[in-house]
C-alpha atoms as a PDB file:
ATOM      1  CA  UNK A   1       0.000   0.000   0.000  1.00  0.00           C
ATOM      2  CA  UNK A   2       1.287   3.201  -1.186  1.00  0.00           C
ATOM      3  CA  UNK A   3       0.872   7.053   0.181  1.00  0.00           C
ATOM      4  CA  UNK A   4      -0.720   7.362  -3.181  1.00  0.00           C
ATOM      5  CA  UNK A   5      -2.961   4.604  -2.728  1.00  0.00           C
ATOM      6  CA  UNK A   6      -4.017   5.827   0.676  1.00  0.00           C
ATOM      7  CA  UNK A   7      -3.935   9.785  -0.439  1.00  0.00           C
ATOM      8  CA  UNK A   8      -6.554   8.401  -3.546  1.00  0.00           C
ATOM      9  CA  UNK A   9      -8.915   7.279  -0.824  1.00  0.00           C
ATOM     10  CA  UNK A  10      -8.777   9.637   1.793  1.00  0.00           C
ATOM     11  CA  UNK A  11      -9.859  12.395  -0.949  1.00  0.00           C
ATOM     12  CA  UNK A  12     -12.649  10.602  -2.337  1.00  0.00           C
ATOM     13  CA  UNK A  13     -13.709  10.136   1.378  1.00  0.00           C
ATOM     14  CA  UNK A  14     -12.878  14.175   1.605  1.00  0.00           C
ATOM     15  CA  UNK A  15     -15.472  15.116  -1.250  1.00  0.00           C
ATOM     16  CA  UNK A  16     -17.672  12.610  -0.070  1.00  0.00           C
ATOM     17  CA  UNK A  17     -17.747  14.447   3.587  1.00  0.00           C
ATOM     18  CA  UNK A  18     -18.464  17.661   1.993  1.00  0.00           C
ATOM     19  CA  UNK A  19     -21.768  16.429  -0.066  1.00  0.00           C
ATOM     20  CA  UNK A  20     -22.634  13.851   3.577  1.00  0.00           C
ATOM     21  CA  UNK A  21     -26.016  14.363   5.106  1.00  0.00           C
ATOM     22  CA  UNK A  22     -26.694  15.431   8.923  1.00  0.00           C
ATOM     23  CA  UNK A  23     -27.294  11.493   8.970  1.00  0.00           C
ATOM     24  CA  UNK A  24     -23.769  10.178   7.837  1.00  0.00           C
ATOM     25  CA  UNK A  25     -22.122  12.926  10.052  1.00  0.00           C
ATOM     26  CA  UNK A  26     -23.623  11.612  13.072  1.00  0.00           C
ATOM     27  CA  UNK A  27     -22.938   8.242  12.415  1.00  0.00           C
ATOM     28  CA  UNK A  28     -19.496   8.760  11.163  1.00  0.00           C
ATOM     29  CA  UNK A  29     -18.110  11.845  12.203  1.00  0.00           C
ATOM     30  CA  UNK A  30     -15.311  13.304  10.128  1.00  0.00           C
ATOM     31  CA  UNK A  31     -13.234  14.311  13.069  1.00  0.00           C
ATOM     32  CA  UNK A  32     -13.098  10.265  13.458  1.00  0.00           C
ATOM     33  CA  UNK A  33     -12.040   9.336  10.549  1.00  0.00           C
ATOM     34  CA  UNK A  34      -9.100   7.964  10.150  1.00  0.00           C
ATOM     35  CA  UNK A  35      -5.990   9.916   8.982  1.00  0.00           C
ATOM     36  CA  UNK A  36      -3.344   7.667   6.012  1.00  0.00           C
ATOM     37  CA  UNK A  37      -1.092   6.127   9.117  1.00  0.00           C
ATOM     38  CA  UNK A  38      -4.740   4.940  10.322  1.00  0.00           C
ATOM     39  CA  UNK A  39      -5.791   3.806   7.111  1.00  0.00           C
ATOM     40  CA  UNK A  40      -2.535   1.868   5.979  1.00  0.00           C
ATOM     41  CA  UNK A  41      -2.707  -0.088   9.468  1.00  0.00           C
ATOM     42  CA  UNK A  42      -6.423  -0.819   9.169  1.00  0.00           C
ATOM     43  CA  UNK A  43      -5.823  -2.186   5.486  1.00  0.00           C
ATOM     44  CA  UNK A  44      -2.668  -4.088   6.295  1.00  0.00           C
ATOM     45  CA  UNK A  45      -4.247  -5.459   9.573  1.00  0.00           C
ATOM     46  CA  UNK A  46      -7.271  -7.411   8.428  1.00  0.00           C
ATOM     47  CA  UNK A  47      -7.652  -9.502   5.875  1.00  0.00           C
ATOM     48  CA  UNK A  48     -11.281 -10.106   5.625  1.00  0.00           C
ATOM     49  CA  UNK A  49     -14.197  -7.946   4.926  1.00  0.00           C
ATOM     50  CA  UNK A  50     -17.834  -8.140   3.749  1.00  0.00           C
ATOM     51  CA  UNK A  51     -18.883  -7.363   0.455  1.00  0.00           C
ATOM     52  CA  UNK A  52     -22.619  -6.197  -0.303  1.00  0.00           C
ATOM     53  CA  UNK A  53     -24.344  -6.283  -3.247  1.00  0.00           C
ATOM     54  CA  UNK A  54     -27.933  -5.504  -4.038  1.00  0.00           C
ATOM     55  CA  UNK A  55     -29.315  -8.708  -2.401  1.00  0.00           C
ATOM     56  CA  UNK A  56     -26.502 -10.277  -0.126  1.00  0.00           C
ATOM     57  CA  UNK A  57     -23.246  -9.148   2.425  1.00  0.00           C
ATOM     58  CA  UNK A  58     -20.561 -12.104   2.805  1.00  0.00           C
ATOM     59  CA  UNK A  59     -17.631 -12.687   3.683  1.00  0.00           C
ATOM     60  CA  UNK A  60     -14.857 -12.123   1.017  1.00  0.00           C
ATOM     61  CA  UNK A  61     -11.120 -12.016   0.969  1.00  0.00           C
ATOM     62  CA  UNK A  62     -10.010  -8.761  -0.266  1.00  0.00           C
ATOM     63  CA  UNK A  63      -7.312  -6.675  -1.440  1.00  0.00           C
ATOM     64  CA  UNK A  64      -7.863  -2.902  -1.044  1.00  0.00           C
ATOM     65  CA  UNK A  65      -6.773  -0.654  -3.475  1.00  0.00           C
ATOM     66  CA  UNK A  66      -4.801  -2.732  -6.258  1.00  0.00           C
ATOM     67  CA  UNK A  67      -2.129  -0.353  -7.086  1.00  0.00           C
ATOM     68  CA  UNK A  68      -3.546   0.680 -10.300  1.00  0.00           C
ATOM     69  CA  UNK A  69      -3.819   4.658 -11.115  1.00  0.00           C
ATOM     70  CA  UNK A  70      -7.967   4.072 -10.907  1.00  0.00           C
ATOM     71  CA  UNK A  71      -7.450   2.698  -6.790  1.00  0.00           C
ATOM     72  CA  UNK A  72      -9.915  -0.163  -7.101  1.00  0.00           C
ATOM     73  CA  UNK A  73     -10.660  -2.840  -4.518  1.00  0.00           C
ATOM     74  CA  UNK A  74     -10.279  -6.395  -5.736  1.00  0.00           C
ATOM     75  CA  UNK A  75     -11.863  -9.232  -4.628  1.00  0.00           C
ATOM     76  CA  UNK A  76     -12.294 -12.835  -5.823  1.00  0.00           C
ATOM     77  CA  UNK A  77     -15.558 -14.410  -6.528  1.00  0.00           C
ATOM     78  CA  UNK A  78     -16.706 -18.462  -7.028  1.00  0.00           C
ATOM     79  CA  UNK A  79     -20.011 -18.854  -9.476  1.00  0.00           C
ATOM     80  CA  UNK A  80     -23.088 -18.089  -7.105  1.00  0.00           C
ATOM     81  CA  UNK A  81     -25.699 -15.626  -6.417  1.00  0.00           C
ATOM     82  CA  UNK A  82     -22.859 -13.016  -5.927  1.00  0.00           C
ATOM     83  CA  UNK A  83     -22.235 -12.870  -9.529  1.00  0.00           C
ATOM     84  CA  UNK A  84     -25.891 -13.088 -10.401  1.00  0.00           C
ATOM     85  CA  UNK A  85     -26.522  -9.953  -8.250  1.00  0.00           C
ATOM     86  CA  UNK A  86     -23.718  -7.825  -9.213  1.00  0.00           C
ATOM     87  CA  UNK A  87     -24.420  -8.645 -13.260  1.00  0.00           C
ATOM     88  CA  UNK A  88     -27.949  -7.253 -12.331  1.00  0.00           C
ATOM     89  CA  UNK A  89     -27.100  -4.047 -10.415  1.00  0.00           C
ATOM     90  CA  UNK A  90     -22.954  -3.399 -10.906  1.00  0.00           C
ATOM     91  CA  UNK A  91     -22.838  -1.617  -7.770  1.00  0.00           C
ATOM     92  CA  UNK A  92     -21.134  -2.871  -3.886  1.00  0.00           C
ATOM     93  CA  UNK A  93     -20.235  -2.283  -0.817  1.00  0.00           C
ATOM     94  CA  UNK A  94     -16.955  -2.774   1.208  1.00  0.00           C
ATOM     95  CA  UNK A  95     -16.697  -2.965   4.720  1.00  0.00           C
ATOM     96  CA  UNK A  96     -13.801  -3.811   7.271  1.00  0.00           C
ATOM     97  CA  UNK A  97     -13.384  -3.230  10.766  1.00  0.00           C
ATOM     98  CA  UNK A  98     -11.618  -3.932  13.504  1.00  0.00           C
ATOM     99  CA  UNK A  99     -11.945  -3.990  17.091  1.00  0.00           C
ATOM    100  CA  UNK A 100     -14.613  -3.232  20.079  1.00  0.00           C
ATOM    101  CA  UNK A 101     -16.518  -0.889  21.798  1.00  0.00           C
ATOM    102  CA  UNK A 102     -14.655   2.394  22.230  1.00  0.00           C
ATOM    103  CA  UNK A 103     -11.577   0.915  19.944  1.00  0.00           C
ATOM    104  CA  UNK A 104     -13.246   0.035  16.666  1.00  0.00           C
ATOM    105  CA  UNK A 105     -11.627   1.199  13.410  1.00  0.00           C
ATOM    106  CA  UNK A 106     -13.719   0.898  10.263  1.00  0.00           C
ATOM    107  CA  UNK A 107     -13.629   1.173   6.532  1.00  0.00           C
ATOM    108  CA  UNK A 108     -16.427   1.738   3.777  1.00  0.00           C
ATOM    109  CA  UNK A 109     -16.206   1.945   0.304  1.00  0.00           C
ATOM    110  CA  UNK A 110     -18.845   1.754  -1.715  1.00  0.00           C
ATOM    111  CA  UNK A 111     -18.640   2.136  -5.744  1.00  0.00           C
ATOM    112  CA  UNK A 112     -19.148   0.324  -9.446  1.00  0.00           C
ATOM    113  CA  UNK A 113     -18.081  -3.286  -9.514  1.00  0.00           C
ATOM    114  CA  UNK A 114     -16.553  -4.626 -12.788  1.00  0.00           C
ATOM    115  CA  UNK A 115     -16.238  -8.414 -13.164  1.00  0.00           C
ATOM    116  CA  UNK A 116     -13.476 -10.141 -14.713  1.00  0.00           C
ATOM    117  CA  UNK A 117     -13.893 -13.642 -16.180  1.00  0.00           C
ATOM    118  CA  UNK A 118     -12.640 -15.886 -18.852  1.00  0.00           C
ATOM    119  CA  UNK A 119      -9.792 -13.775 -20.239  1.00  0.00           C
ATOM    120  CA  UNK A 120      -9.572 -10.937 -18.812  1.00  0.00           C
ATOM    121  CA  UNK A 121      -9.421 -12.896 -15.411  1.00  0.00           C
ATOM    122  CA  UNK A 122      -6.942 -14.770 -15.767  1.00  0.00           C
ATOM    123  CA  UNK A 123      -4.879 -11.810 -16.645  1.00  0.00           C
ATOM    124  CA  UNK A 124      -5.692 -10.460 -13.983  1.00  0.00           C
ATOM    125  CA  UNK A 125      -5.228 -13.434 -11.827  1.00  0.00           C
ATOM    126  CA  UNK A 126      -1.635 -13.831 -13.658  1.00  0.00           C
ATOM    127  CA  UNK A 127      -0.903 -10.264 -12.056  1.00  0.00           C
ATOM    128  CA  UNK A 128      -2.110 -11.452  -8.709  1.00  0.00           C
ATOM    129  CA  UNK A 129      -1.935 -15.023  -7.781  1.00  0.00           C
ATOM    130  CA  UNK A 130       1.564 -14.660  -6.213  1.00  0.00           C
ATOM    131  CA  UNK A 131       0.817 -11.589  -4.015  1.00  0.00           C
ATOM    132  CA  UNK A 132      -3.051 -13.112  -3.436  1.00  0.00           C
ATOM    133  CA  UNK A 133      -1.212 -16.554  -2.137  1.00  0.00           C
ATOM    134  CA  UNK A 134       1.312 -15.035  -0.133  1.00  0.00           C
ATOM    135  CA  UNK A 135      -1.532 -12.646   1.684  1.00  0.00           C
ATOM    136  CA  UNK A 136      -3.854 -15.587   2.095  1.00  0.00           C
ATOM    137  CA  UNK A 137      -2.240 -18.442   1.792  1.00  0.00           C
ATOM    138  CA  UNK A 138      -3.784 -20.039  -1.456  1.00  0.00           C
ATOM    139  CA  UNK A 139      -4.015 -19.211  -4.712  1.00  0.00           C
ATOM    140  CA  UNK A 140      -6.765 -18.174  -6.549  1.00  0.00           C
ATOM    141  CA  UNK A 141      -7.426 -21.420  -8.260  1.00  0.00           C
ATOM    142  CA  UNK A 142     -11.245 -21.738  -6.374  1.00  0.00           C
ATOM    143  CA  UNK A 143     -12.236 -18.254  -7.824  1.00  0.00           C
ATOM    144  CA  UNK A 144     -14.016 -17.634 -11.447  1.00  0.00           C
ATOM    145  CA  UNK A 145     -13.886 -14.256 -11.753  1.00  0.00           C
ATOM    146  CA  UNK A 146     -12.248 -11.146  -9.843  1.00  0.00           C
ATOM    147  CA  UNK A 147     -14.426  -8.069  -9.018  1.00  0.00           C
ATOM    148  CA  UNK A 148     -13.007  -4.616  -9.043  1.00  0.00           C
ATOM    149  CA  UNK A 149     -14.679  -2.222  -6.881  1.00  0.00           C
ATOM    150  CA  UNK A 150     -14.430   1.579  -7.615  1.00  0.00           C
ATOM    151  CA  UNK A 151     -14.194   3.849  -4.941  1.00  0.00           C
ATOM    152  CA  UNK A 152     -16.740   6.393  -4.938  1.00  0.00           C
ATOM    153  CA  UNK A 153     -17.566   6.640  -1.826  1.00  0.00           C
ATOM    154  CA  UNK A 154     -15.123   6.384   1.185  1.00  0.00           C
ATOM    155  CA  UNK A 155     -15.628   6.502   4.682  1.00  0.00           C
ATOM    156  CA  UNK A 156     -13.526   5.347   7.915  1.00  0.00           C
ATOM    157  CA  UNK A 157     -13.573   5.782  11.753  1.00  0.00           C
ATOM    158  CA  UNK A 158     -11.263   4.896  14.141  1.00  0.00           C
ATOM    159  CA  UNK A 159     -10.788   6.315  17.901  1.00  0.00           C
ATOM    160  CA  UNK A 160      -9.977   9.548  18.162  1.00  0.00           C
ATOM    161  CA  UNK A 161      -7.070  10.575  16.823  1.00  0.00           C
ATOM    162  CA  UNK A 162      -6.454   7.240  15.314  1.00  0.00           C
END
């Protein structure tokens, strides 16, 4: 994870803070999100998220951003209802946190998702597989397609000062 990578999502999450309702303030208050040192541990700490999509949140490995100029999210996907619901409405929902009551740091991003089969997954699964086996400890050889999430909207929160 880069400064860039991590300076790419803290300004989406800035513009996004400046168009947030009273609602997302109060919920996630921008004096707690998190700052890049916050971020980069967050990221590097935890391995697993949830992924939404129009019709179901489950558990997915992830990799968050890819170090591509465009700062997408990747995560792999086996055939199921996942696929089905994101070839209907392109659109999810990242979310990783951390911690308890009083010490919880968390991460949304929410954007586009483009899947990748035949192809144009395995190139990018070429690019990948080492990093994706070292992080998790497999390869991808169980996933059919890789999903690229598009930041578009960012938010984090972490303890104060965090």
């Amino acid at each position: 994870m880069t400064d860039s990578d991590l300076d790419a999502l803290l300004a989406v999450q800035s513009r996004r803070y400046r168009v947030a309702g009273d609602g997302l303030r109060r919920s996630w208050p921008e004096d707690d999100a998190l700052d890049r040192d916050g971020l980069r541990a967050l990221i590097h700490d935890i391995r697993y998220g949830v992924l939404a999509t129009a019709r179901t949140a489950v558990p997915t490995r992830r990799r968050l951003p890819s170090r591509s100029p465009r700062e997408r999210s990747g995560s792999a996907a086996s055939r199921g209802r996942r696929l089905v619901n994101l070839r209907e409405t392109p659109w999810g929902s990242l979310v990783i946190f951390a911690g308890g009551r009083g010490e919880h740091r968390a991460l949304t991003v929410e954007g586009p998702v483009a899947i990748h089969e035949g192809a144009a997954f395995a190139a990018v699964r070429e690019r990948r597989d080492g990093e994706w086996a070292e992080r998790h400890g497999q390869p991808l050889d169980w996933a059919a397609a890789m999903l690229e999430l598009r930041p578009e909207r960012v938010f984090s929160h972490g303890p104060r000062g965090a």
